[in-house]
C-alpha atoms as a PDB file:
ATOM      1  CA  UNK A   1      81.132 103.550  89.274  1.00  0.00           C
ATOM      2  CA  UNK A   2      83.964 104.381  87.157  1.00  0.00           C
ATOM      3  CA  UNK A   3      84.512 107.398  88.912  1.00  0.00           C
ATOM      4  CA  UNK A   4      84.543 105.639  92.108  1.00  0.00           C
ATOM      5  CA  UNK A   5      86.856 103.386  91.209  1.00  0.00           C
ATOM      6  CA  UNK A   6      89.785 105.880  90.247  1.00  0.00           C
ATOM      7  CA  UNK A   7      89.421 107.762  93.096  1.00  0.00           C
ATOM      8  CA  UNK A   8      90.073 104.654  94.794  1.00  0.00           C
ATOM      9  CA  UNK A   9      92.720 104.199  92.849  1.00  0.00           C
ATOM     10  CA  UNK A  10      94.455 107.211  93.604  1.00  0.00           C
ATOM     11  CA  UNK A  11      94.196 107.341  97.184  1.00  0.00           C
ATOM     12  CA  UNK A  12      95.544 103.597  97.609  1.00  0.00           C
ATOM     13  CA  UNK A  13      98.595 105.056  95.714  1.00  0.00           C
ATOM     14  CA  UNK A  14      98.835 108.420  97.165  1.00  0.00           C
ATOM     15  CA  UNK A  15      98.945 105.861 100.655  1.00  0.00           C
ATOM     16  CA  UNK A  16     101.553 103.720  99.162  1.00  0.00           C
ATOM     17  CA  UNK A  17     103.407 106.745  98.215  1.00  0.00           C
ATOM     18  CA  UNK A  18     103.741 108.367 101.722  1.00  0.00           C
ATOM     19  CA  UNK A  19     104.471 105.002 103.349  1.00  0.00           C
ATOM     20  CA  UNK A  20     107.158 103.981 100.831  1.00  0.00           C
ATOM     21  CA  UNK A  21     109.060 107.656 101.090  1.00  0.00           C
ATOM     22  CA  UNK A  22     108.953 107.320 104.831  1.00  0.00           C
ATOM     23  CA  UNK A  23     110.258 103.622 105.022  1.00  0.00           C
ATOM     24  CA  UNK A  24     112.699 104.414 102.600  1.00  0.00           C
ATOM     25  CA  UNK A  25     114.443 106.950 104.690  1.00  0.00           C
ATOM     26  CA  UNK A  26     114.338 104.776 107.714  1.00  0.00           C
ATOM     27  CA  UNK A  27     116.176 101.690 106.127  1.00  0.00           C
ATOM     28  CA  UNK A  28     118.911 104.245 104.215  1.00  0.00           C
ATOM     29  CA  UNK A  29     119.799 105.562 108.015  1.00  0.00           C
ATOM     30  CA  UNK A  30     119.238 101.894 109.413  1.00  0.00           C
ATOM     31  CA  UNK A  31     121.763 100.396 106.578  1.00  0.00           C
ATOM     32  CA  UNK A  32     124.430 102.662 107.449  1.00  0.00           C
ATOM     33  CA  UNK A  33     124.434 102.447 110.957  1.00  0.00           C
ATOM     34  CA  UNK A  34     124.530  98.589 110.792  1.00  0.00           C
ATOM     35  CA  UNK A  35     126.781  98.119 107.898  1.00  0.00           C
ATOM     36  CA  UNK A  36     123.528  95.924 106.511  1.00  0.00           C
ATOM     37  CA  UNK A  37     123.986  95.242 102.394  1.00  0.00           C
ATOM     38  CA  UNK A  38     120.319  93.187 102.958  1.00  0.00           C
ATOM     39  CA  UNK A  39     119.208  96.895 104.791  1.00  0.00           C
ATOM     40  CA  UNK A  40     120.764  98.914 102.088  1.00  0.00           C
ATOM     41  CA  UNK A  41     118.964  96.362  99.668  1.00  0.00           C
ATOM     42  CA  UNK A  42     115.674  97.066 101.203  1.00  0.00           C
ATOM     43  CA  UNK A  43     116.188 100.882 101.260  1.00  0.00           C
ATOM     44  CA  UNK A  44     117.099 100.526  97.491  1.00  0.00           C
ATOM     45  CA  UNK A  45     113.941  98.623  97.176  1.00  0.00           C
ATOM     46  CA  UNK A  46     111.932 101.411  98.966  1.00  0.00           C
ATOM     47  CA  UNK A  47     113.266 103.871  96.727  1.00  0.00           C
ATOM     48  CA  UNK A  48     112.307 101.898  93.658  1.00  0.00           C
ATOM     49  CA  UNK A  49     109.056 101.434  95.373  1.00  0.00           C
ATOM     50  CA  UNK A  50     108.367 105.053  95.835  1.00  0.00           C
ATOM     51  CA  UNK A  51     109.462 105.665  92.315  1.00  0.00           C
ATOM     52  CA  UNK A  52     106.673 103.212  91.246  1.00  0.00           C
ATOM     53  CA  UNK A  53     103.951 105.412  92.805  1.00  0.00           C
ATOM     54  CA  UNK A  54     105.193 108.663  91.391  1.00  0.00           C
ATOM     55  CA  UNK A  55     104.695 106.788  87.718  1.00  0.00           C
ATOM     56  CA  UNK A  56     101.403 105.430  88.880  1.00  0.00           C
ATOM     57  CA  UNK A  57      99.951 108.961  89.670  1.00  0.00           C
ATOM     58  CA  UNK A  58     100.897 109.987  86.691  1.00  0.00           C
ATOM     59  CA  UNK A  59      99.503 107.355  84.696  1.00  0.00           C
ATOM     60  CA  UNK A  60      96.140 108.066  86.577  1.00  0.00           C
ATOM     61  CA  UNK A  61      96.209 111.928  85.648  1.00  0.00           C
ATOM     62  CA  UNK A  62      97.610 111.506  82.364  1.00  0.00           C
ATOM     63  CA  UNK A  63      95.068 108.567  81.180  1.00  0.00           C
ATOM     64  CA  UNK A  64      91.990 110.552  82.360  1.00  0.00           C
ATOM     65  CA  UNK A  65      92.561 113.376  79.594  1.00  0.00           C
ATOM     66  CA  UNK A  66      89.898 113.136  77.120  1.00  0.00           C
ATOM     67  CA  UNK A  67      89.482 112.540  73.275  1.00  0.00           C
ATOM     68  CA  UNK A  68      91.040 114.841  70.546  1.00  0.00           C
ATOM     69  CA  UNK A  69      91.343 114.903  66.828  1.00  0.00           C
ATOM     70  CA  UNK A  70      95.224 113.740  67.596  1.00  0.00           C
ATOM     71  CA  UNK A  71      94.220 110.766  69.607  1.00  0.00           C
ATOM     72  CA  UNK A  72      90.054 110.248  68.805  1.00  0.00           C
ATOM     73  CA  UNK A  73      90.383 106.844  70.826  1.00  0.00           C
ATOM     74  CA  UNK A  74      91.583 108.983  74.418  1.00  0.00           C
ATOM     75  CA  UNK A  75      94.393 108.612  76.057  1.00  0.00           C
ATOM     76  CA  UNK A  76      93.384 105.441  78.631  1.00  0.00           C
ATOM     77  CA  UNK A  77      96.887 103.515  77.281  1.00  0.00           C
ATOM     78  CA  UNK A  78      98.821 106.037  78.867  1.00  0.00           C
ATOM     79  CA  UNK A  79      98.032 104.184  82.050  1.00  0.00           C
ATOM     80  CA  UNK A  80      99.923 101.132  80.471  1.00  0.00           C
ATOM     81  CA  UNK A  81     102.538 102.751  79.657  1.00  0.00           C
ATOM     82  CA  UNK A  82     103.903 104.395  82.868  1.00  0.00           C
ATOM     83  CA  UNK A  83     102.697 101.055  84.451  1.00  0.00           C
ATOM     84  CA  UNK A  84     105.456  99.647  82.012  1.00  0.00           C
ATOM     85  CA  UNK A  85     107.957 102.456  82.891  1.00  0.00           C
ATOM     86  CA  UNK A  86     107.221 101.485  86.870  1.00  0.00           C
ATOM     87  CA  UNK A  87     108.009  97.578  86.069  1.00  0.00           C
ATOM     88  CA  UNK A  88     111.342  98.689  84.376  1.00  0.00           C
ATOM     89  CA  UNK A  89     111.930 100.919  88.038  1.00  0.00           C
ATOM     90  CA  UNK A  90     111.886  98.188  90.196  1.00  0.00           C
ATOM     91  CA  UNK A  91     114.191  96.521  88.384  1.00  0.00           C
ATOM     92  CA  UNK A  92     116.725  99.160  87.483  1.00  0.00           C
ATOM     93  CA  UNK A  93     116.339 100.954  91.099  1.00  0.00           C
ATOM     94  CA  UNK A  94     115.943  98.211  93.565  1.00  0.00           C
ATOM     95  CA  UNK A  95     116.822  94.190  91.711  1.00  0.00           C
ATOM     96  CA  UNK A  96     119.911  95.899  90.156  1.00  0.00           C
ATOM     97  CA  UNK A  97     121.116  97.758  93.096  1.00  0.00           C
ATOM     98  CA  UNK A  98     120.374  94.632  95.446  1.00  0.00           C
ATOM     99  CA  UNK A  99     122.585  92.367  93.308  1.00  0.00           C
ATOM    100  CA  UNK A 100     125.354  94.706  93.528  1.00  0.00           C
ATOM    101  CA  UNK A 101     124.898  94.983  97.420  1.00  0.00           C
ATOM    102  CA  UNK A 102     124.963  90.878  97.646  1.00  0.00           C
ATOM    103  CA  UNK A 103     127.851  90.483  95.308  1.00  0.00           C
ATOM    104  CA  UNK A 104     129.674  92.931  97.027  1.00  0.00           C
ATOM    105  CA  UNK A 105     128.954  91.671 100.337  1.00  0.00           C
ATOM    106  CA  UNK A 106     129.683  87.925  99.288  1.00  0.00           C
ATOM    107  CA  UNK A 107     132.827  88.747  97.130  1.00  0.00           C
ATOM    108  CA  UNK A 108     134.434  91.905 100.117  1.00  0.00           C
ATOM    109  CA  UNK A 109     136.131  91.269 103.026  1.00  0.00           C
ATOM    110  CA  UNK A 110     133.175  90.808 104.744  1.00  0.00           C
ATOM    111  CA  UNK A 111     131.916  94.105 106.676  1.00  0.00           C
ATOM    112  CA  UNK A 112     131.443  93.949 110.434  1.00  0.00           C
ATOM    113  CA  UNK A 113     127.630  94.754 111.986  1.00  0.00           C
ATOM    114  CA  UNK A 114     127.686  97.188 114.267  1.00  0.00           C
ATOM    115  CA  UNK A 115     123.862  97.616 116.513  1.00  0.00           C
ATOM    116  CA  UNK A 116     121.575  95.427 114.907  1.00  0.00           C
ATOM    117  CA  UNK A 117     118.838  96.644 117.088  1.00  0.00           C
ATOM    118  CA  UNK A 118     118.312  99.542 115.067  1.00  0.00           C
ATOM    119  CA  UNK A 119     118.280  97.131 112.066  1.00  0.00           C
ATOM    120  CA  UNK A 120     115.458  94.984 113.748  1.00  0.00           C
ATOM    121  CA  UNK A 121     113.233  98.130 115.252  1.00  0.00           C
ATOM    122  CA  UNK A 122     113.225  99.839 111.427  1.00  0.00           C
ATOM    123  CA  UNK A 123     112.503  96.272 109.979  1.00  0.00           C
ATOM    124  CA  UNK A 124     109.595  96.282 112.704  1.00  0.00           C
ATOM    125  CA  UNK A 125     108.800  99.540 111.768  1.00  0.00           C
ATOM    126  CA  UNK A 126     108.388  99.143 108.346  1.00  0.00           C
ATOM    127  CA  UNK A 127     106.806  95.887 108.044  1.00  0.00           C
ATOM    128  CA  UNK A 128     103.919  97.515 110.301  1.00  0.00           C
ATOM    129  CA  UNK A 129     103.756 100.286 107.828  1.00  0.00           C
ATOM    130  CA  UNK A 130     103.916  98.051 104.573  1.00  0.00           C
ATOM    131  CA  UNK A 131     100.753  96.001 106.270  1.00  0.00           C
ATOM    132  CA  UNK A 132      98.490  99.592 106.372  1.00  0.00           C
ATOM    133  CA  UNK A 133      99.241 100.036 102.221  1.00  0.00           C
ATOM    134  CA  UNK A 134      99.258  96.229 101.965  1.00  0.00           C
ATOM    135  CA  UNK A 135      95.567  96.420 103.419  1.00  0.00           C
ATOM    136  CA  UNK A 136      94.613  99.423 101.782  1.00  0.00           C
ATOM    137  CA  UNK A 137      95.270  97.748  98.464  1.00  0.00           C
ATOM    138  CA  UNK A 138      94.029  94.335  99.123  1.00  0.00           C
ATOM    139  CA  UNK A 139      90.599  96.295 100.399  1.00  0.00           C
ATOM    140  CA  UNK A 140      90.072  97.757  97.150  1.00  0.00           C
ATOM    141  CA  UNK A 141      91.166  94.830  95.274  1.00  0.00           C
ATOM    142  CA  UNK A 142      88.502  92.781  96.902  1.00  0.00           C
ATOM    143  CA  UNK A 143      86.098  95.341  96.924  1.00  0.00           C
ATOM    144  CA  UNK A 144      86.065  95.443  93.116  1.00  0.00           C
ATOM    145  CA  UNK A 145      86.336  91.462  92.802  1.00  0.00           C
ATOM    146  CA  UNK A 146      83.163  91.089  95.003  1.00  0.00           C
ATOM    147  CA  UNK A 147      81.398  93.940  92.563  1.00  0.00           C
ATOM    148  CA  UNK A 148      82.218  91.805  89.525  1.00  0.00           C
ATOM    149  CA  UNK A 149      81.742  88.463  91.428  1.00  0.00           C
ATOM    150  CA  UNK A 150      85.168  86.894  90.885  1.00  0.00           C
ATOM    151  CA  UNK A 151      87.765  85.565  93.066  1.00  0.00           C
ATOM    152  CA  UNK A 152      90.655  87.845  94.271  1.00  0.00           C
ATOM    153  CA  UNK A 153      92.570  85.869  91.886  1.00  0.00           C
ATOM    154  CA  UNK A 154      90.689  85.725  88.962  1.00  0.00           C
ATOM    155  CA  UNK A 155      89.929  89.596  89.371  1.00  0.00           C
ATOM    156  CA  UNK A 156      93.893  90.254  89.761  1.00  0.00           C
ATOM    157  CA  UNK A 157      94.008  88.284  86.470  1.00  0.00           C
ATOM    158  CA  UNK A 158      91.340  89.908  84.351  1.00  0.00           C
ATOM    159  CA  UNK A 159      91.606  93.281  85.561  1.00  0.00           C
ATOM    160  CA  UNK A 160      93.001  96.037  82.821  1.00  0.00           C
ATOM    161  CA  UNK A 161      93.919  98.568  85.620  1.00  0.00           C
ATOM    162  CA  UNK A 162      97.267  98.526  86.329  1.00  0.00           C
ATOM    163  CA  UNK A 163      97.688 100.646  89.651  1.00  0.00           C
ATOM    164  CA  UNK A 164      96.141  98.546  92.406  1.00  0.00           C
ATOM    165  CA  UNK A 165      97.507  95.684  90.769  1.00  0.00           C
ATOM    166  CA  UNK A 166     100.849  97.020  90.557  1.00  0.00           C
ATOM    167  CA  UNK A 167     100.323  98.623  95.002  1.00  0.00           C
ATOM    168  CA  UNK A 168      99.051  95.447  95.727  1.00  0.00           C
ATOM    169  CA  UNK A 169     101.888  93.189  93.828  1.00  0.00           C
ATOM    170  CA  UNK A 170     104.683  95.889  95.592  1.00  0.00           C
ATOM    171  CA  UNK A 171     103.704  95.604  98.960  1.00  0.00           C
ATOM    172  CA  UNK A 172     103.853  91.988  98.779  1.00  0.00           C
ATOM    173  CA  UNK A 173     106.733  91.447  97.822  1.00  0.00           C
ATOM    174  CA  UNK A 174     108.100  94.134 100.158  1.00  0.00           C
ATOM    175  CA  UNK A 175     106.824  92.051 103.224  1.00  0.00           C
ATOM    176  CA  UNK A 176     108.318  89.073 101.542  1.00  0.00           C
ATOM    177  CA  UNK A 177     111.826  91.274 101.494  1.00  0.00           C
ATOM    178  CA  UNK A 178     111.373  92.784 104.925  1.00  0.00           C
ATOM    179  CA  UNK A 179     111.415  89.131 106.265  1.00  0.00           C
ATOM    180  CA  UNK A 180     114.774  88.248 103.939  1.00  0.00           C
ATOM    181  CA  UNK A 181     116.404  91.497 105.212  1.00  0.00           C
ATOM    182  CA  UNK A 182     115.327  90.308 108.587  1.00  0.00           C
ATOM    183  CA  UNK A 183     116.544  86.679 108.010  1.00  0.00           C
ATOM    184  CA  UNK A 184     119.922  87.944 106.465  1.00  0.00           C
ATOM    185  CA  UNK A 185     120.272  90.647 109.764  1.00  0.00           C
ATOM    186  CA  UNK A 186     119.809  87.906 112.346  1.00  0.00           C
ATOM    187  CA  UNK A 187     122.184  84.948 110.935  1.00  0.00           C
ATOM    188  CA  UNK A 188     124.812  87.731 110.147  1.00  0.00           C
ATOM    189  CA  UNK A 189     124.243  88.552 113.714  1.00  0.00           C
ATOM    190  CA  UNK A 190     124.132  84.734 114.996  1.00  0.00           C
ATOM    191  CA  UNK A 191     127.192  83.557 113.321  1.00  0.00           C
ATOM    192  CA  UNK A 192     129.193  86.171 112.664  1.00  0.00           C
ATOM    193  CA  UNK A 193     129.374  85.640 108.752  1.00  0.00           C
ATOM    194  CA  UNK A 194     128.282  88.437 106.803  1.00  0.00           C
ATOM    195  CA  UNK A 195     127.752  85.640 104.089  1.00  0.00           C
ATOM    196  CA  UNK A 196     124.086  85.440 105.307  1.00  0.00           C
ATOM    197  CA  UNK A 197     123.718  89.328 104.910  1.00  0.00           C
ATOM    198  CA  UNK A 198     124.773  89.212 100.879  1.00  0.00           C
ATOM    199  CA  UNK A 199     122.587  86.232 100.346  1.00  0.00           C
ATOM    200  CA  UNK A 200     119.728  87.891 101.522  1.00  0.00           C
ATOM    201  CA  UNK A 201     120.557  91.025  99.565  1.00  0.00           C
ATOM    202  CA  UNK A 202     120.730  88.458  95.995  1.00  0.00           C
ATOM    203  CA  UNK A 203     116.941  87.253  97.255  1.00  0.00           C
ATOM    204  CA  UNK A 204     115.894  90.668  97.449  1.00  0.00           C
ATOM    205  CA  UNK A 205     117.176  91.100  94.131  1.00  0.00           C
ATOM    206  CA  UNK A 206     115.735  88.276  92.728  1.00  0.00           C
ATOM    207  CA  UNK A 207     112.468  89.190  94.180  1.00  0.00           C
ATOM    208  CA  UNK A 208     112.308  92.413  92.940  1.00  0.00           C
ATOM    209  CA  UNK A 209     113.485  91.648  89.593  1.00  0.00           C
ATOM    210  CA  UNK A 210     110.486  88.696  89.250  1.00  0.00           C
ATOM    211  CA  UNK A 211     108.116  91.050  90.209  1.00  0.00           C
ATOM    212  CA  UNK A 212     109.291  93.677  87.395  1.00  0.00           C
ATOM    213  CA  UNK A 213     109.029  91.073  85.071  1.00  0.00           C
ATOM    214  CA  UNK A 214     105.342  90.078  86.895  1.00  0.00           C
ATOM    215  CA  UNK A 215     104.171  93.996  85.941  1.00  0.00           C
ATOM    216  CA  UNK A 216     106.108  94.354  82.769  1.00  0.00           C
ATOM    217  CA  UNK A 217     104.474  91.040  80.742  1.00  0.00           C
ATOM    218  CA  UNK A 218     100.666  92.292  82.034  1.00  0.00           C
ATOM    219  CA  UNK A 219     101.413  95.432  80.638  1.00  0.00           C
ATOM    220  CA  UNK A 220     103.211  94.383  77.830  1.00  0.00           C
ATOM    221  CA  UNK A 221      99.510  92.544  76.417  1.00  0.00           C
ATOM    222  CA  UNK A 222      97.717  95.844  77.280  1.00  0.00           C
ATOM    223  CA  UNK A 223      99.891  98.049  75.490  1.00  0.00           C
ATOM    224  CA  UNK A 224      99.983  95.867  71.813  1.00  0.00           C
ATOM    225  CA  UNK A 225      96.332  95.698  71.905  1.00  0.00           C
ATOM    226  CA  UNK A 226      94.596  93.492  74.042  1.00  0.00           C
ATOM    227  CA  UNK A 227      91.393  92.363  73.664  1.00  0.00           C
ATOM    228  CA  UNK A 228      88.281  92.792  75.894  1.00  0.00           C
ATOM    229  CA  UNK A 229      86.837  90.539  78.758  1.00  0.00           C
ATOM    230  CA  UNK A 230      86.074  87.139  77.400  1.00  0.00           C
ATOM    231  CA  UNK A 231      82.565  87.502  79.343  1.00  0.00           C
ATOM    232  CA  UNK A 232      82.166  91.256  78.301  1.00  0.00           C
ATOM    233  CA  UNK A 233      82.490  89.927  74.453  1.00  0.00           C
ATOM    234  CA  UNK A 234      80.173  86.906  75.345  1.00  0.00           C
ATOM    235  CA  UNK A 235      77.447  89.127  76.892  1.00  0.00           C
ATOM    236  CA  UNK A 236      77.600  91.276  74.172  1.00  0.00           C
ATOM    237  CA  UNK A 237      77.500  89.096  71.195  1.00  0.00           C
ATOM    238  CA  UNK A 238      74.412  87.582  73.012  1.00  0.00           C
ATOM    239  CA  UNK A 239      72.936  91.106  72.810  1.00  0.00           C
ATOM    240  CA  UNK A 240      73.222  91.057  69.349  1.00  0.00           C
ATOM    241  CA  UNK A 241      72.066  87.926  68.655  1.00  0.00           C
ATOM    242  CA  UNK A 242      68.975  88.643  70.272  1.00  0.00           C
ATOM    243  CA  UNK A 243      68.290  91.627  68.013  1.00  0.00           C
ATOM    244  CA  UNK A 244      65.338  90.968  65.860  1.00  0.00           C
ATOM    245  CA  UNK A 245      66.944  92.335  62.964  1.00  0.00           C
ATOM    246  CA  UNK A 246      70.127  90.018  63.452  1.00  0.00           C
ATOM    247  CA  UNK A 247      70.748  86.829  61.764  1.00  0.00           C
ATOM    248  CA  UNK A 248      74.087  86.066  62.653  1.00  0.00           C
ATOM    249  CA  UNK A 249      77.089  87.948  64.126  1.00  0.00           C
ATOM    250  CA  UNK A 250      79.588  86.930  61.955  1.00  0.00           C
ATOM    251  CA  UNK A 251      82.784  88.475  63.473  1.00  0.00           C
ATOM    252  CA  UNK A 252      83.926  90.678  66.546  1.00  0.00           C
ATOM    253  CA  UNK A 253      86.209  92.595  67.652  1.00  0.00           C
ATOM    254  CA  UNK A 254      87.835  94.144  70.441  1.00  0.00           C
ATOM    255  CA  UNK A 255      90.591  96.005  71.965  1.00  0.00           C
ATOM    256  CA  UNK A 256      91.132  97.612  75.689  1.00  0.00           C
ATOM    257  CA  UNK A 257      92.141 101.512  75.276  1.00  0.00           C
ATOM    258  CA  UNK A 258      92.124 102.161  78.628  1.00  0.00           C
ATOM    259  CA  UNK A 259      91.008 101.279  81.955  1.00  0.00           C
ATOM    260  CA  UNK A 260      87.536  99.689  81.939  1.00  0.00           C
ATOM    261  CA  UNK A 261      87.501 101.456  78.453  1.00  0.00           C
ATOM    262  CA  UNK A 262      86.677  99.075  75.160  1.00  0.00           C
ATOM    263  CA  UNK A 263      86.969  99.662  71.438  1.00  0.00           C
ATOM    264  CA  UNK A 264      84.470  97.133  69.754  1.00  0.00           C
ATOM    265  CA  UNK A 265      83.555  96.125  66.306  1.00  0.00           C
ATOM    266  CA  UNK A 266      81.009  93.853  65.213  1.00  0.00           C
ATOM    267  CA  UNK A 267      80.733  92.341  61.443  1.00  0.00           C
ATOM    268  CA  UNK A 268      76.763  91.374  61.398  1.00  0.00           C
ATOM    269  CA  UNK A 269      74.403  89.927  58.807  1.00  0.00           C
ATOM    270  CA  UNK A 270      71.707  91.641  59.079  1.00  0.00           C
ATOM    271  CA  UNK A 271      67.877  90.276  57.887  1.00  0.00           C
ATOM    272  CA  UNK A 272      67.122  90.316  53.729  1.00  0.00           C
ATOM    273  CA  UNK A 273      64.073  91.823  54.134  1.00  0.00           C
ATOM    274  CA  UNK A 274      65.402  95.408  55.610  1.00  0.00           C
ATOM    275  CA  UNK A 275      65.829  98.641  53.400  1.00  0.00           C
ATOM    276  CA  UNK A 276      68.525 100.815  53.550  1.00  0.00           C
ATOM    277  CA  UNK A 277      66.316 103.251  55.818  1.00  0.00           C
ATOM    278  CA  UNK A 278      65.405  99.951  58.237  1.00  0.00           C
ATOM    279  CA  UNK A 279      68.798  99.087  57.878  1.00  0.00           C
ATOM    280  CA  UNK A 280      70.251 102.134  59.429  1.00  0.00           C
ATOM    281  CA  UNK A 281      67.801 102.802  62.003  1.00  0.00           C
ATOM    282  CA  UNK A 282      68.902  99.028  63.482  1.00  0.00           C
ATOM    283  CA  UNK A 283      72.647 100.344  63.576  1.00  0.00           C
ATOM    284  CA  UNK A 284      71.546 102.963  65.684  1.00  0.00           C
ATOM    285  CA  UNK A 285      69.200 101.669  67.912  1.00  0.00           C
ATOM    286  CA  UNK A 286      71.442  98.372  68.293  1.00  0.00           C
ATOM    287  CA  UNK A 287      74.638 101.115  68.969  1.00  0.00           C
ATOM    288  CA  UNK A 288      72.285 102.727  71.650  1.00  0.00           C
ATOM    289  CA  UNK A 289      71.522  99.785  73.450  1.00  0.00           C
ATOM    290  CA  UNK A 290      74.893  98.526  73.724  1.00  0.00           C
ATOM    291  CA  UNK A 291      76.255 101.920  75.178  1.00  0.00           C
ATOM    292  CA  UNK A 292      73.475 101.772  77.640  1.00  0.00           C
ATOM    293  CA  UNK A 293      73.907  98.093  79.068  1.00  0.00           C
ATOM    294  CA  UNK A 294      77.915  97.860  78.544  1.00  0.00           C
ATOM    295  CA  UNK A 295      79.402 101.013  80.677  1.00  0.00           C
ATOM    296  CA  UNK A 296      83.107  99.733  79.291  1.00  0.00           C
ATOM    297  CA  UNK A 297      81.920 100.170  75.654  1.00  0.00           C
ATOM    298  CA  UNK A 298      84.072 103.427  74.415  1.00  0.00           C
ATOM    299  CA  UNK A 299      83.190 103.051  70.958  1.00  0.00           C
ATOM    300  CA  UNK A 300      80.722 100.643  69.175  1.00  0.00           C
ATOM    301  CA  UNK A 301      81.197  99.804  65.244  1.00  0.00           C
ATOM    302  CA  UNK A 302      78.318  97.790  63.543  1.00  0.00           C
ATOM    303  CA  UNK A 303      79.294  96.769  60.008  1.00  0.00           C
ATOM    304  CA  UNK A 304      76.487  94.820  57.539  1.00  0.00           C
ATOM    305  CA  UNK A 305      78.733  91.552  55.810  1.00  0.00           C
ATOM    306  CA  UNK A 306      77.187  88.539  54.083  1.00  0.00           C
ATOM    307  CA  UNK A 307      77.556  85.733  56.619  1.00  0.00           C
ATOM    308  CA  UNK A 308      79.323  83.506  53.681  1.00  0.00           C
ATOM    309  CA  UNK A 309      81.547  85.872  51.919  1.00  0.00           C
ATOM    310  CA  UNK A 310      84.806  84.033  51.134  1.00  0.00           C
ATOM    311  CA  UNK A 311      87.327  86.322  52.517  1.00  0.00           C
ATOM    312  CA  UNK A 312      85.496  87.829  55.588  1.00  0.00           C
ATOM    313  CA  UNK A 313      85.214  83.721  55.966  1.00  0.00           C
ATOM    314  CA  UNK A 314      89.327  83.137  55.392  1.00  0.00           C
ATOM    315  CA  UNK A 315      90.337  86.624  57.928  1.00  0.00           C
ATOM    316  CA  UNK A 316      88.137  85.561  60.360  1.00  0.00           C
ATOM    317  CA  UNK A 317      89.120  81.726  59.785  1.00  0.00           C
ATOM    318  CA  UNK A 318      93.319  82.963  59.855  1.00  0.00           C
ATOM    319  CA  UNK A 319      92.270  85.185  63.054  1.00  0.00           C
ATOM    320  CA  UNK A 320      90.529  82.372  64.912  1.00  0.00           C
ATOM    321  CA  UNK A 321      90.678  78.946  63.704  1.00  0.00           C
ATOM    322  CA  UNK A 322      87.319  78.781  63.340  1.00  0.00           C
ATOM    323  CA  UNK A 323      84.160  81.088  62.274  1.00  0.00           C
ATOM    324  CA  UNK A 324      83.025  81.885  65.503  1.00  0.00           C
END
């Protein structure tokens, strides 16, 4: 399922890829020949676009390398962290640049539009091509939300895979831009002003750079150490308080190292009446089980504590607010 689920992955970038590097060229050609800045804006957002997908692929083949004595937790954060580089993208290649087209635009002479129909058939163009990666990610997206019987929403929320998230949240917001570059094209054309044109060029801008921030923050929580599902950690602390040989689980926790990848500890008291040799054939068994019910389980740590030892009590009580 796992497996599934990257190669998914990859193709719905490797489409977003090849659609992004073909609209950008169109709108670079379309914003010179119309003296657009809101075309020029949108090119600049393609390019920052296409950008994104290059770091995306390599987060995906860079992620999937496995365990070594240098890194004995994998290398699954990797994905977080060219996510992160891809949020700092947009904004550097496409919010930045799209600024600097408005202000320019707004603060010039004002620059004269020359054939606007070749600014409104590449618009066209494009926004027909966005829709095909736009669908392609939204397919998978739901796909995966049905499997783990959320709502798009909530899935897009709880999800630690940053690359359909990231396709998904892109080609949004370059639908939402195509319309603004559209907008901007036609009042520039309708009035005369070239006003309109640099105002849509500072929405692009401003749309681009929310969405950077949008893709940096999520990643942000991934990369300092997240921790787990809330209903993952639920199920499992069930689990083990189901165990015959469990009295209480006194303390767990978690951390995401990777995509559908989970580091988890549990602090347990375990029954009186075991021996050491009873003892650690329940740590093993208990470890077994886990793996084999939990697929996102990476590692499993089960360590024996007195329920009521005071400072177990006061970390867990500093951690928490409560002894959970």
């Amino acid at each position: 399922m796992a497996e599934e689920s990257r190669s998914g992955s990859t193709l719905t970038v490797l489409v977003a890829l090849g659609i992004n590097l073909g609209i950008a060229a169109m709108k670079a050609v379309a914003g010179v020949v119309t003296g657009s800045a809101a075309m020029m804006s949108e090119a600049g957002h393609s390019v920052a676009d296409t950008c994104t997908e290059v770091f995306l692929l390599t987060a995906l083949r860079r992620s999937r390398r496995p365990a070594d004595a240098r890194h004995p937790f994998g290398y699954g954060k990797e994905r977080y962290f060219w996510s992160l580089l891809a949020a700092i993208s947009i904004f550097v290649s496409g919010a930045v640049f799209a600024f600097a087209e408005g202000v320019r635009t707004l603060a010039g002479p004002g620059a004269e539009q020359t054939r606007p129909l070749v600014g409104y058939v590449v618009l066209a163009l494009a926004f027909g091509m966005e829709a095909v990666s736009w669908m392609r990610a939204m397919q998978q997206v739901r796909a995966e939300a049905a499997q783990d019987g959320e709502s798009i929403i909530g899935h897009l929320r709880a999800s630690d895979d940053p690359t359909v998230k990231t396709v998904l949240l892109e080609d949004s917001a370059a639908l939402v831009g195509l319309l603004l570059a559209f907008a901007g094209l036609g009042l520039h054309q309708l009035t005369g002003s070239s006003v309109w044109d640099g105002i849509a060029s500072l929405a692009i801008g401003a749309l681009l750079a929310a969405v950077a921030y949008t893709m940096a923050r999520a990643n942000l929580g991934l990369l300092i150490g997240q921790q787990a599902d809330r209903r993952l950690l639920s199920a499992v602390r069930r689990r083990l308080q189901e165990q015959p040989e469990v009295d209480f689980v006194v303390d767990v926790l978690s951390m995401n190292t990777g995509t559908d990848r989970v580091l988890f500890c549990a602090r347990i008291d375990f029954s009186a009446d075991l021996d050491s040799t009873e003892l650690e054939r329940a740590v093993v068994r208990i470890d077994s089980m886990l793996r084999a019910e939990f697929d996102e389980l990476d590692e499993v740590f089960l360590e024996p504590v007195p329920r009521n030892d005071p400072e177990l009590r006061a970390r867990v009580l500093a951690r928490y607010g409560r002894v959970l």
